[in-house]
C-alpha atoms as a PDB file:
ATOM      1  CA  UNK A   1      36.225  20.665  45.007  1.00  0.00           C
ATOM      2  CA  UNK A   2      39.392  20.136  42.855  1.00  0.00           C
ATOM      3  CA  UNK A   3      40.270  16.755  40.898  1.00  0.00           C
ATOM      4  CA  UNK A   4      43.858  16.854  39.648  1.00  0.00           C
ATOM      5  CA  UNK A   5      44.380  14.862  36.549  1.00  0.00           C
ATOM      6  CA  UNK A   6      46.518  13.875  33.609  1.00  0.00           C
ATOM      7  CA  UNK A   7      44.537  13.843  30.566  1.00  0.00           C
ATOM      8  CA  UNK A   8      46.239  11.847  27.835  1.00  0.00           C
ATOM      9  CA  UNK A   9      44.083  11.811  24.582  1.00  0.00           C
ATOM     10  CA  UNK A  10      42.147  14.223  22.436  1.00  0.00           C
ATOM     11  CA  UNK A  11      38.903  11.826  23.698  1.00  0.00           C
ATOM     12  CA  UNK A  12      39.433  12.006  27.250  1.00  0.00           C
ATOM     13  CA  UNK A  13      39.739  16.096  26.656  1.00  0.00           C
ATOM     14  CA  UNK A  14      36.183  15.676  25.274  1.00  0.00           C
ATOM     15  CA  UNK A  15      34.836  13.967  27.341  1.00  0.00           C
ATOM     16  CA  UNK A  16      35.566  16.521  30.519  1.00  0.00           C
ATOM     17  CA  UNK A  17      34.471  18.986  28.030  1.00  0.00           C
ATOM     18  CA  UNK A  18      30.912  17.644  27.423  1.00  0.00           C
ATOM     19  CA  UNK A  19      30.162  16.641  30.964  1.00  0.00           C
ATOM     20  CA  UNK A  20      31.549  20.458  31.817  1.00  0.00           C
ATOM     21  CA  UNK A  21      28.985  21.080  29.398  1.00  0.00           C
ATOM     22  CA  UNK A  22      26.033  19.359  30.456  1.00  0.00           C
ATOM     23  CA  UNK A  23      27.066  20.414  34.785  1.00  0.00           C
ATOM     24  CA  UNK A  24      24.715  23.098  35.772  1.00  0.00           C
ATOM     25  CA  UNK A  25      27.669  24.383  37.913  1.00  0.00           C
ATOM     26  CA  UNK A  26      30.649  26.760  36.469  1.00  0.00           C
ATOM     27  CA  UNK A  27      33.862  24.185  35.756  1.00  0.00           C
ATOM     28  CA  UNK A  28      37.092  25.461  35.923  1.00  0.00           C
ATOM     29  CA  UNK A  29      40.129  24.143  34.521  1.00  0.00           C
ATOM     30  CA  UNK A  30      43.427  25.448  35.569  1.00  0.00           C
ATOM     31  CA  UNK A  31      47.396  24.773  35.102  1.00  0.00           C
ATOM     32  CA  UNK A  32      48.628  23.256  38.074  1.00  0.00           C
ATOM     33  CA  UNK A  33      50.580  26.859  39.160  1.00  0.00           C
ATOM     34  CA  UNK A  34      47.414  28.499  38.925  1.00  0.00           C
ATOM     35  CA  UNK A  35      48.999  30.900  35.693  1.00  0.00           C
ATOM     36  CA  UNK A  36      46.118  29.799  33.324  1.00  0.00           C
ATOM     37  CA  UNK A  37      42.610  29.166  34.279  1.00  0.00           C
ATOM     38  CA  UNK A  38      40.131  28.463  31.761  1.00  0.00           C
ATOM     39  CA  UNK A  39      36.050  27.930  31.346  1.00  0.00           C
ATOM     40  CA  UNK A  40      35.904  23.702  31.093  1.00  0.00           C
ATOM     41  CA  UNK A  41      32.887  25.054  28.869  1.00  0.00           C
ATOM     42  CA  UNK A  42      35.090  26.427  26.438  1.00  0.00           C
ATOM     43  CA  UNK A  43      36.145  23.796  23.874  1.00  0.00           C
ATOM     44  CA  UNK A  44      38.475  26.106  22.388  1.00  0.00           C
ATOM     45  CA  UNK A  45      39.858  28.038  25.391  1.00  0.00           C
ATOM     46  CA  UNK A  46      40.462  23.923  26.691  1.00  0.00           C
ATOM     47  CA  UNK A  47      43.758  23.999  24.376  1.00  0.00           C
ATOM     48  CA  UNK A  48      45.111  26.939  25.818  1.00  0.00           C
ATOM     49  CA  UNK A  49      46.414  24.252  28.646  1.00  0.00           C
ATOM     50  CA  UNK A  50      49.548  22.188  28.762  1.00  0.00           C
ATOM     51  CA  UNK A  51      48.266  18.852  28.875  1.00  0.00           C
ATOM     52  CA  UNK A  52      51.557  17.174  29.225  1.00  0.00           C
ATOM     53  CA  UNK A  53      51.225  18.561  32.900  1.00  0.00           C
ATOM     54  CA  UNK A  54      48.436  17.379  35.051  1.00  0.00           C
ATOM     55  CA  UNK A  55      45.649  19.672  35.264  1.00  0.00           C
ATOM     56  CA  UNK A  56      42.978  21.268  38.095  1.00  0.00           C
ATOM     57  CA  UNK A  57      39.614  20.022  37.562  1.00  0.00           C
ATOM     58  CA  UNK A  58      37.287  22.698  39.935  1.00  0.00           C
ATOM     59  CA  UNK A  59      33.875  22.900  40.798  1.00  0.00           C
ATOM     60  CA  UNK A  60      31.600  22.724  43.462  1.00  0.00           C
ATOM     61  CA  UNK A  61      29.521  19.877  41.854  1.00  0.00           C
ATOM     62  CA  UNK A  62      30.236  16.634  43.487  1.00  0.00           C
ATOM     63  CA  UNK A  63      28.155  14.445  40.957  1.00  0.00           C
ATOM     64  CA  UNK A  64      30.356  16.392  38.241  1.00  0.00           C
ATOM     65  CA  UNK A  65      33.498  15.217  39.791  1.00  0.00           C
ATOM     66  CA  UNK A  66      32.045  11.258  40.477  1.00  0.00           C
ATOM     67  CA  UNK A  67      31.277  11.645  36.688  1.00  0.00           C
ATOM     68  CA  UNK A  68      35.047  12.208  35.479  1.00  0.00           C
ATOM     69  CA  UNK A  69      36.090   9.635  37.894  1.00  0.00           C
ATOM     70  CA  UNK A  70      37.172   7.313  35.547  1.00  0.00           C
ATOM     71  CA  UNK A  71      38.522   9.429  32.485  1.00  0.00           C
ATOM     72  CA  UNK A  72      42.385  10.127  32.591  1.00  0.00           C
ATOM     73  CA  UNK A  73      44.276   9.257  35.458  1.00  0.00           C
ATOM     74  CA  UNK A  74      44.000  10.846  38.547  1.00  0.00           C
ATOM     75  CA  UNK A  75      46.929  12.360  40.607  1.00  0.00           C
ATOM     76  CA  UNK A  76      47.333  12.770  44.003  1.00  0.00           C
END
């Protein structure tokens, strides 16, 4: 599954982090051409994005992605 958002704050950044975190599934973050993919895991390898771009939110967890739901704004 992939959840396309724009993150806008620090906080919301954190917050995908630590539910990445606590997800017993792998959680993938990824620039929207696919050229950088990161661990959502990874707090440090999370900056390595361009978060003035909407991002790829992926994993196969579906309670993972009802969790971020609400934090950022979603893009279609």
């Amino acid at each position: 599954m992939v959840t396309k958002k724009k993150l806008s704050s620090i906080s919301e950044l954190q917050d995908i982090q630590r539910l990445a975190v606590e997800c017993p599934s792998e959680v993938g973050l990824q620039s929207p051409d696919g050229s950088i993919i990161i661990d959502a895991k990874s707090y440090i390898g999370m900056y390595a994005l361009d978060f003035s771009q909407p991002v790829l939110i992926v994993s196969e967890d579906a309670g993972f992605h009802k969790q971020i739901q609400n934090i950022g704004q979603n893009v279609t």
